[in-house]
Protein backbone atom coordinates (compact mmCIF):
# COMPACT_ATOMS: atom_id res chain seq x y z
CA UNK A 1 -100.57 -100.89 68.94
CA UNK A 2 -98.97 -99.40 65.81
CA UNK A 3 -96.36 -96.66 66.48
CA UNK A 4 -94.10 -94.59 65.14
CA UNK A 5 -89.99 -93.46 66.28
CA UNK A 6 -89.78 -89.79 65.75
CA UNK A 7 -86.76 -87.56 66.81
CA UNK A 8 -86.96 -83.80 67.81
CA UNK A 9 -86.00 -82.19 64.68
CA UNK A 10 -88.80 -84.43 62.45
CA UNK A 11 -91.11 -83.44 65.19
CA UNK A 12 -90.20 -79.84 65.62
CA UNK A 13 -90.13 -79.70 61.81
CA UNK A 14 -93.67 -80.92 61.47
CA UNK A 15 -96.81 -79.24 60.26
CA UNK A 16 -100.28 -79.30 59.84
CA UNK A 17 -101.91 -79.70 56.34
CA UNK A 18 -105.51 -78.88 55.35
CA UNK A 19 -106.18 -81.59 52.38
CA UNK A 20 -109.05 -81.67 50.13
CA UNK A 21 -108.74 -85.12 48.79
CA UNK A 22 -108.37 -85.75 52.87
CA UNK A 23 -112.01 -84.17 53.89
CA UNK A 24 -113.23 -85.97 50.54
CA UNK A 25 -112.54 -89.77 51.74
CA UNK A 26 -113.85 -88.95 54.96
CA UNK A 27 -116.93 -87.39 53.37
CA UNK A 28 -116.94 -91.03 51.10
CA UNK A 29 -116.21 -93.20 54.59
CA UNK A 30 -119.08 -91.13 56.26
CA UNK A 31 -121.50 -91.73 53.13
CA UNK A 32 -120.93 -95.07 53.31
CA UNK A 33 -121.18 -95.58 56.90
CA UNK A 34 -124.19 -93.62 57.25
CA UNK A 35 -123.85 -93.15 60.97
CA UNK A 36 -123.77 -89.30 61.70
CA UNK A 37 -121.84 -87.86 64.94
CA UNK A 38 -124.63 -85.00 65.10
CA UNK A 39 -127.40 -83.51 63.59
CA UNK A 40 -125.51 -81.22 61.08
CA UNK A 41 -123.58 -84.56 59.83
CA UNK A 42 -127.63 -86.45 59.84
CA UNK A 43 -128.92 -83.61 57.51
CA UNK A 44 -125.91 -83.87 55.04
CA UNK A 45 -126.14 -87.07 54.76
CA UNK A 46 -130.10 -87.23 54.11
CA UNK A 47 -129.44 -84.81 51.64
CA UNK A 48 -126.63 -86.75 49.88
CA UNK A 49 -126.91 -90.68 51.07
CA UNK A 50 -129.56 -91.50 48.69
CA UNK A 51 -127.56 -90.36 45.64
CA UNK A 52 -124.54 -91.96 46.76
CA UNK A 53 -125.83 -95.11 47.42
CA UNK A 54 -128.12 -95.10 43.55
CA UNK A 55 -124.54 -94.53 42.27
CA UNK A 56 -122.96 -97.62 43.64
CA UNK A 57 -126.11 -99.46 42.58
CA UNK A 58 -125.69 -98.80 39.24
CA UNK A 59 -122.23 -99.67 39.28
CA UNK A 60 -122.04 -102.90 41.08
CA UNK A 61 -118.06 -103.48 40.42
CA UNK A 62 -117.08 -100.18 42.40
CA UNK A 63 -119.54 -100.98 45.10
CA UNK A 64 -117.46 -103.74 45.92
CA UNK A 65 -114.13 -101.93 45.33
CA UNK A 66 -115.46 -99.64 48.11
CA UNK A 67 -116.92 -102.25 50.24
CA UNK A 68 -113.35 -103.90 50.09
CA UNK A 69 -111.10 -100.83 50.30
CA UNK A 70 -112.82 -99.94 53.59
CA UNK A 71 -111.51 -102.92 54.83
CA UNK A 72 -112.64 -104.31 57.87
CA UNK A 73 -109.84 -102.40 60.37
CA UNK A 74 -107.25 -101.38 57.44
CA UNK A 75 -107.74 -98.72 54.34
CA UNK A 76 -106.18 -99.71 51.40
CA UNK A 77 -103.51 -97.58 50.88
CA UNK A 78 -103.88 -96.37 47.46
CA UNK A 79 -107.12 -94.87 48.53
CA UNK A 80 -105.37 -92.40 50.39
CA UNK A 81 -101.85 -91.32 48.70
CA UNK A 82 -100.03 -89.15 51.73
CA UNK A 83 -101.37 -85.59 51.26
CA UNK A 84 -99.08 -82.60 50.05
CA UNK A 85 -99.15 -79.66 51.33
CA UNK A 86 -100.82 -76.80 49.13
CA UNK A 87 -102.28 -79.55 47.04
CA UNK A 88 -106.21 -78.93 45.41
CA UNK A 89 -108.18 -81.82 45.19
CA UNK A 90 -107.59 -82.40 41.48
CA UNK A 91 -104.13 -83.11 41.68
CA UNK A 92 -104.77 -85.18 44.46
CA UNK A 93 -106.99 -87.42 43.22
CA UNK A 94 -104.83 -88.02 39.89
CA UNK A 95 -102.50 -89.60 42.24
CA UNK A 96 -105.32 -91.80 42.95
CA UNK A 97 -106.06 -92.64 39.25
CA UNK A 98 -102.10 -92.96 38.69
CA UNK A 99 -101.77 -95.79 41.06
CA UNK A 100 -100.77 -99.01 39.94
CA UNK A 101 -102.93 -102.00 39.36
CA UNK A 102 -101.10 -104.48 41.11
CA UNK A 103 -100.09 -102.52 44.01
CA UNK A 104 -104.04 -101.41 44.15
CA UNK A 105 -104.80 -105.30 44.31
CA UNK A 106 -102.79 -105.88 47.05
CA UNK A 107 -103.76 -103.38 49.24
CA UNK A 108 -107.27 -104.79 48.55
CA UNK A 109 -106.10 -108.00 49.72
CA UNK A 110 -104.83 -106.23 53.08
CA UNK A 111 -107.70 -104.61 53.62
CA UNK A 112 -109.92 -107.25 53.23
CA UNK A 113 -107.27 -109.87 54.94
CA UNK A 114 -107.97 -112.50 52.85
CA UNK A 115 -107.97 -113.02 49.35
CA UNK A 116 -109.38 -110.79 46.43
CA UNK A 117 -112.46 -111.74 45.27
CA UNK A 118 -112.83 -112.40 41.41
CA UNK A 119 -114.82 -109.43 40.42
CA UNK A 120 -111.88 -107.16 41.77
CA UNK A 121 -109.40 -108.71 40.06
CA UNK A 122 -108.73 -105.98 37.50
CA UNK A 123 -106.76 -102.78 36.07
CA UNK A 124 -109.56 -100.32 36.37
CA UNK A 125 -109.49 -100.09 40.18
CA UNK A 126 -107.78 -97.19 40.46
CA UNK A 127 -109.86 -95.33 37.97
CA UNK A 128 -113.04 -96.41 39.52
CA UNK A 129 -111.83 -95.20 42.96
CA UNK A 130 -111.10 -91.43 41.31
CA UNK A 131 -113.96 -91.35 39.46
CA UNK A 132 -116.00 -92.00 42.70
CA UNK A 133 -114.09 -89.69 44.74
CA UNK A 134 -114.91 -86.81 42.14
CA UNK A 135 -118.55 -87.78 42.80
CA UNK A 136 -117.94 -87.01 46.56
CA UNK A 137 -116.31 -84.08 45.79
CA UNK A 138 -118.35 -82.49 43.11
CA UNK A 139 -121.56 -83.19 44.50
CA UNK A 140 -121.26 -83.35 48.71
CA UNK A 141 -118.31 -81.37 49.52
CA UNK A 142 -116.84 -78.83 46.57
CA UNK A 143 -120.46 -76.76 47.61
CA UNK A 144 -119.46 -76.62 50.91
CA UNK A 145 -115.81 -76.37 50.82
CA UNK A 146 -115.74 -72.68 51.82
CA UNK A 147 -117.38 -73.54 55.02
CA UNK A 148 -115.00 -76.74 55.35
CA UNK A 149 -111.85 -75.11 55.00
CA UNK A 150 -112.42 -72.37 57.32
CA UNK A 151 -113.09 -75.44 59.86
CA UNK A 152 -110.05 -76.99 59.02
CA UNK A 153 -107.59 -73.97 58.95
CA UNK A 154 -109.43 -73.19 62.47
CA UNK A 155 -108.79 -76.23 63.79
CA UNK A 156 -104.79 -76.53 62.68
CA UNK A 157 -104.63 -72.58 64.41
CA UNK A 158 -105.95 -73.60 67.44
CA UNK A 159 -103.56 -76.89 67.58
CA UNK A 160 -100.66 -75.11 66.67
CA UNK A 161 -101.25 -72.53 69.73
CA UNK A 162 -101.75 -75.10 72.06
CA UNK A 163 -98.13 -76.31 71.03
CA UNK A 164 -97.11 -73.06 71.46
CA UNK A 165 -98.12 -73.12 75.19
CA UNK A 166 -98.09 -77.02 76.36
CA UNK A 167 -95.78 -78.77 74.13
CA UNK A 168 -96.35 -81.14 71.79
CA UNK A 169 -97.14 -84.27 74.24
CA UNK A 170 -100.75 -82.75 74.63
CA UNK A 171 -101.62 -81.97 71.12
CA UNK A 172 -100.29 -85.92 70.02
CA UNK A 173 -102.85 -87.27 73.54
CA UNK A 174 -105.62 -84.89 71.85
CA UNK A 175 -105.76 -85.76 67.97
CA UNK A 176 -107.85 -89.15 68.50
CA UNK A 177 -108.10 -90.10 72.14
CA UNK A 178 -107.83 -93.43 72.95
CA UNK A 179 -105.58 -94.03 69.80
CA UNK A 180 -102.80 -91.15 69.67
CA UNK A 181 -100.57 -91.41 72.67
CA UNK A 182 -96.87 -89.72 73.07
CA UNK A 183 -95.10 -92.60 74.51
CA UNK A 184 -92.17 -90.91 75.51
CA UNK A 185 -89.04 -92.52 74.18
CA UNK A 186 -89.24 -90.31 70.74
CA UNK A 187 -92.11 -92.78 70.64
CA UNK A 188 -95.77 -91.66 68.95
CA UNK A 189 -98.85 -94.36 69.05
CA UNK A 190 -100.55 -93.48 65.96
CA UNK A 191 -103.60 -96.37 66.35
CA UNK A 192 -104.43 -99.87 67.72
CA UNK A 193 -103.10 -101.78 65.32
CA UNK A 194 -100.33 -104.64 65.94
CA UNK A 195 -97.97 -103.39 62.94
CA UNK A 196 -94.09 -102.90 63.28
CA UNK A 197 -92.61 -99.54 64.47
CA UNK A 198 -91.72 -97.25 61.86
CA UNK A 199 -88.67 -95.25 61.94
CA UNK A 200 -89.57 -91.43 60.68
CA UNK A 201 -86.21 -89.39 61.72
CA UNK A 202 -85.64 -87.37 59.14
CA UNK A 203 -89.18 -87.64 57.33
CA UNK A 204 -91.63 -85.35 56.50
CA UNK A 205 -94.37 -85.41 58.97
CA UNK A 206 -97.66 -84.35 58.62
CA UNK A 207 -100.88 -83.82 60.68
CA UNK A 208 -104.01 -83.59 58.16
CA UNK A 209 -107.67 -82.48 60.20
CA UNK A 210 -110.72 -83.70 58.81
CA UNK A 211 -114.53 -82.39 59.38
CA UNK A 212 -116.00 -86.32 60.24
CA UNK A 213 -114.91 -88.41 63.23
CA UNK A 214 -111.93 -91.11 62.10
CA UNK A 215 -108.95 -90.97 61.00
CA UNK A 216 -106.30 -92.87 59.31
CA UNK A 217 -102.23 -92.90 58.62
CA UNK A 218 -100.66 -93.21 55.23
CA UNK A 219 -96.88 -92.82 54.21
CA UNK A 220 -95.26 -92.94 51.00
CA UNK A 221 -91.71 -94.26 52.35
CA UNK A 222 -89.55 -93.32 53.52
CA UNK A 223 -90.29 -89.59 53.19
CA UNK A 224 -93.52 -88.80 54.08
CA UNK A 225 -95.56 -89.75 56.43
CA UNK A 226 -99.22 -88.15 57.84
CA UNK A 227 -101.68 -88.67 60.42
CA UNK A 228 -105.18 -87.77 59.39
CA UNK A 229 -107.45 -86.92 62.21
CA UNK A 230 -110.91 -84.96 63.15
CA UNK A 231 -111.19 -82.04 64.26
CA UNK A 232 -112.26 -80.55 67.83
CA UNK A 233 -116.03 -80.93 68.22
CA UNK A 234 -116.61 -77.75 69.13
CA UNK A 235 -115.68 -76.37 65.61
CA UNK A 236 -117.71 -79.38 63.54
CA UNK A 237 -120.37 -80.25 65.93
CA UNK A 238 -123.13 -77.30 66.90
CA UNK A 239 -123.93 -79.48 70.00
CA UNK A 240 -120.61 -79.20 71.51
CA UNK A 241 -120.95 -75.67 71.33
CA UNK A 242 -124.25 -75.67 73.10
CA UNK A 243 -124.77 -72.21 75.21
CA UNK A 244 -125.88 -72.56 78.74
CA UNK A 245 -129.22 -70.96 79.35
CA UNK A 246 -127.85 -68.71 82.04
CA UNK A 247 -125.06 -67.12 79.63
CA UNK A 248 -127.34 -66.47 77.11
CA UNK A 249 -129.73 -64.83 78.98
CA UNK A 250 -126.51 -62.38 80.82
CA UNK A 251 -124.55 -62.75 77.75
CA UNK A 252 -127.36 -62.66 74.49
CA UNK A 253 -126.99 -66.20 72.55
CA UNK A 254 -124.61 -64.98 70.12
CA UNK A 255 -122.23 -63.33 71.91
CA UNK A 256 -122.33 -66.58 74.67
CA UNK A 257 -122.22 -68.84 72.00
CA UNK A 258 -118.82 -66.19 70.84
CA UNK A 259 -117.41 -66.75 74.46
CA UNK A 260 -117.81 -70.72 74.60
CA UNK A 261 -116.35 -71.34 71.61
CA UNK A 262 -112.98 -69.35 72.70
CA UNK A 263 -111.69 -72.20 75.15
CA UNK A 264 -109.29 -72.69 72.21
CA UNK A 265 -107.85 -69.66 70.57
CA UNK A 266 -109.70 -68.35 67.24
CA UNK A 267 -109.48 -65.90 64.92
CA UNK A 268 -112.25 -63.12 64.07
CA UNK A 269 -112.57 -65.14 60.42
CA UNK A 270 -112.64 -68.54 62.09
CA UNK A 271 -115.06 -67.34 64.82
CA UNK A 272 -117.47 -66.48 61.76
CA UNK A 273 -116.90 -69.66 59.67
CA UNK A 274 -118.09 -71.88 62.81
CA UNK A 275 -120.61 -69.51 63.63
CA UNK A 276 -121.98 -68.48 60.87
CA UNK A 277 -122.70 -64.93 62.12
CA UNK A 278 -121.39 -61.97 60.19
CA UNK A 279 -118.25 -60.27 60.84
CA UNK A 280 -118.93 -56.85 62.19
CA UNK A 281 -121.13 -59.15 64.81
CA UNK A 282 -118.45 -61.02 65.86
CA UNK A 283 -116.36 -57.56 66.09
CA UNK A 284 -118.69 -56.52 67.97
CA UNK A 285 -118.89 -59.43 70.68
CA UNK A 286 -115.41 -59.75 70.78
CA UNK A 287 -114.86 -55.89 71.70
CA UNK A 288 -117.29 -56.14 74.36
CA UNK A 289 -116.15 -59.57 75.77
CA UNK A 290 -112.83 -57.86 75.63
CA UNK A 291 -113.68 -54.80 77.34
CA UNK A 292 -115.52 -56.90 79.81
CA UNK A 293 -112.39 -59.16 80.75
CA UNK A 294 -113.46 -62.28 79.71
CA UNK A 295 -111.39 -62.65 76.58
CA UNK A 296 -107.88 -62.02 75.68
CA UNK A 297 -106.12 -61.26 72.29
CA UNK A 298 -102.86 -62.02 70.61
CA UNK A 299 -100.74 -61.60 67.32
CA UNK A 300 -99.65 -64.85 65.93
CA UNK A 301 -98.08 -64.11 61.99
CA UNK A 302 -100.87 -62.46 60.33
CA UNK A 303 -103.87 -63.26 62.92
CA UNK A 304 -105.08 -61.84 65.94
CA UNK A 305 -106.42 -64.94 67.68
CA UNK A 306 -108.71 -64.80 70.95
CA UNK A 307 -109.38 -66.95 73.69
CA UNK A 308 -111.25 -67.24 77.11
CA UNK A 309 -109.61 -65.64 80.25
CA UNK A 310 -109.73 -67.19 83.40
CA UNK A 311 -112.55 -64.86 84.12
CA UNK A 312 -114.11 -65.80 80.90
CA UNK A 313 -113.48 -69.65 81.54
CA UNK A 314 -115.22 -69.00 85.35
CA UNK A 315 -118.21 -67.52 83.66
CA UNK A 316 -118.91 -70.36 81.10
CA UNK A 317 -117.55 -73.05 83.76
CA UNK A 318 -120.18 -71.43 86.41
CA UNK A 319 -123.02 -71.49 83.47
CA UNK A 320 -123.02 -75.05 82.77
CA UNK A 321 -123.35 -75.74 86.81
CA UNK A 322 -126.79 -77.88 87.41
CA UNK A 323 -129.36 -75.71 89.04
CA UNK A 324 -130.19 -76.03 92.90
CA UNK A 325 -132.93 -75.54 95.39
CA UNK A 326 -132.18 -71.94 96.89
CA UNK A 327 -134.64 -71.82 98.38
């Protein structure tokens, strides 16, 4: 397993970042993969796959840069330049275009563990790999972005509550299961891979959500380092949020739907980016779920964030109960 040696004050001194150029590559990984986690991801990509993939056929030589910068269990690393914080997608992706040739051949030839293959063998790599990333962006995620961001910056508020209350131990267990892991020991496991421990005291250190499932780590040593990772299902995936028949027949479907979403704390805006209801409607549900008990409120900066009582989490918990004979 690859991991990373991270004292208190780099950890306490960490933040999360929402990246454009991030959600881009994993919009590019997803289009290439094809394979959608639900039915919102299935419907953008039959209304963007074809295009994608008529692009790369036109343009055989980044086809292949993609094929081989995907790697086969690595990313080449000039794919994904550390993200900034604050940083739009333009002047992220002219890091891209800025990278070196050699050092862009290389990474090829870890990503692909083996040797570069003769068509690669070039200085253009880096501005094919921009160019194609402005595709992405311009045509499958810059229409959307709105939507996206309000995702993202939902996602980082709940995360950074749930420090706020557990530590940071749970949030590092929670950003990809089964690949994050606090090890103890100023220790973080950051994926599976056999690669020697990093040392990050005194680094910047960054957590980056993304709207697709995956993930990645870059670092531009030795003063930055990120951890890119997707976001909570219930915020990306309209499944996860599914309302119980029961609570939206007590409840009404949209306020339910209002109440489910709250096991992590949200704000009014966030609660109508994942929604997609209007905000006097969420107002409206979260006054009465308020009134009611079943939610709870508090300031944190500038937001009021919500979030499911215990009489709230009952409710839901007791909804999603299989039915039984009674009589």
């Amino acid at each position: 397993m690859g991991w990373w040696q991270i004292n208190a004050d780099t950890l306490a001194a960490s933040r999360f970042v929402v990246s454009p150029l991030a959600e881009t590559f994993a919009a590019l990984k997803l289009l290439h993969s094809g394979a959608a986690a639900h039915p919102g991801e299935r419907a953008w990509l039959d209304a963007h796959r074809p295009g994608y993939r008529a692009r790369l056929a036109a343009d055989p030589v980044t086809a292949r840069l993609v094929r081989a910068g995907l790697g086969r269990s690595w990313i080449a690393d000039f794919l994904t330049p550390t993200p900034r914080d604050g940083e739009n997608f333009e002047r992220g992706v002219a890091r891209v275009r800025a990278a070196d040739p050699d050092r862009a051949r290389a990474h090829l030839t870890v990503s692909l563990a083996g040797p570069l293959p003769a068509v690669l063998d070039r200085d253009d790599l880096p501005e094919r790999a921009a160019a194609l990333l402005e595709y992405v962006w311009t045509e499958a995620v810059r229409p959307d972005w709105d939507r996206r961001r309000r995702v993202l910056e939902a996602d980082v508020v709940a995360r950074t509550a749930q420090v706020s209350r557990g530590g940071w131990a749970a949030i590092l267990d929670s950003l990809r299961p089964g690949r994050t892991r606090w090890l103890g020991g100023n220790r973080l496991q950051v994926n599976l891979h056999e690669y020697p421990p990093r040392e990050l005291s005194g680094a910047e250190l960054l957590f980056v959500p993304i709207t697709p499932k995956g993930g990645w780590v870059s670092w531009e040593e030795p003063d930055r380092h990120a951890l890119v990772y997707p976001c909570a299902g219930a915020l990306t995936d309209p499944g996860a949020r599914t309302v119980p028949p029961g609570l939206g027949v007590l409840l009404g479907a949209a306020r339910a739907e209002v109440l489910v979403l709250l096991d992590a704390p949200l704000s009014t805006t966030q609660l109508v980016a994942v929604t997609g209801q209007g905000l006097g409607s969420v107002g409206r549900h979260l006054k009465v779920l308020w009134d009611a008990g079943l939610v709870e409120r508090r300031r944190a900066g500038r937001s009021v964030l919500y979030s499911r009582t215990a009489a709230g989490a009952v409710l839901v918990e007791a909804s999603h109960r299989p039915d039984t004979d009674r009589s």
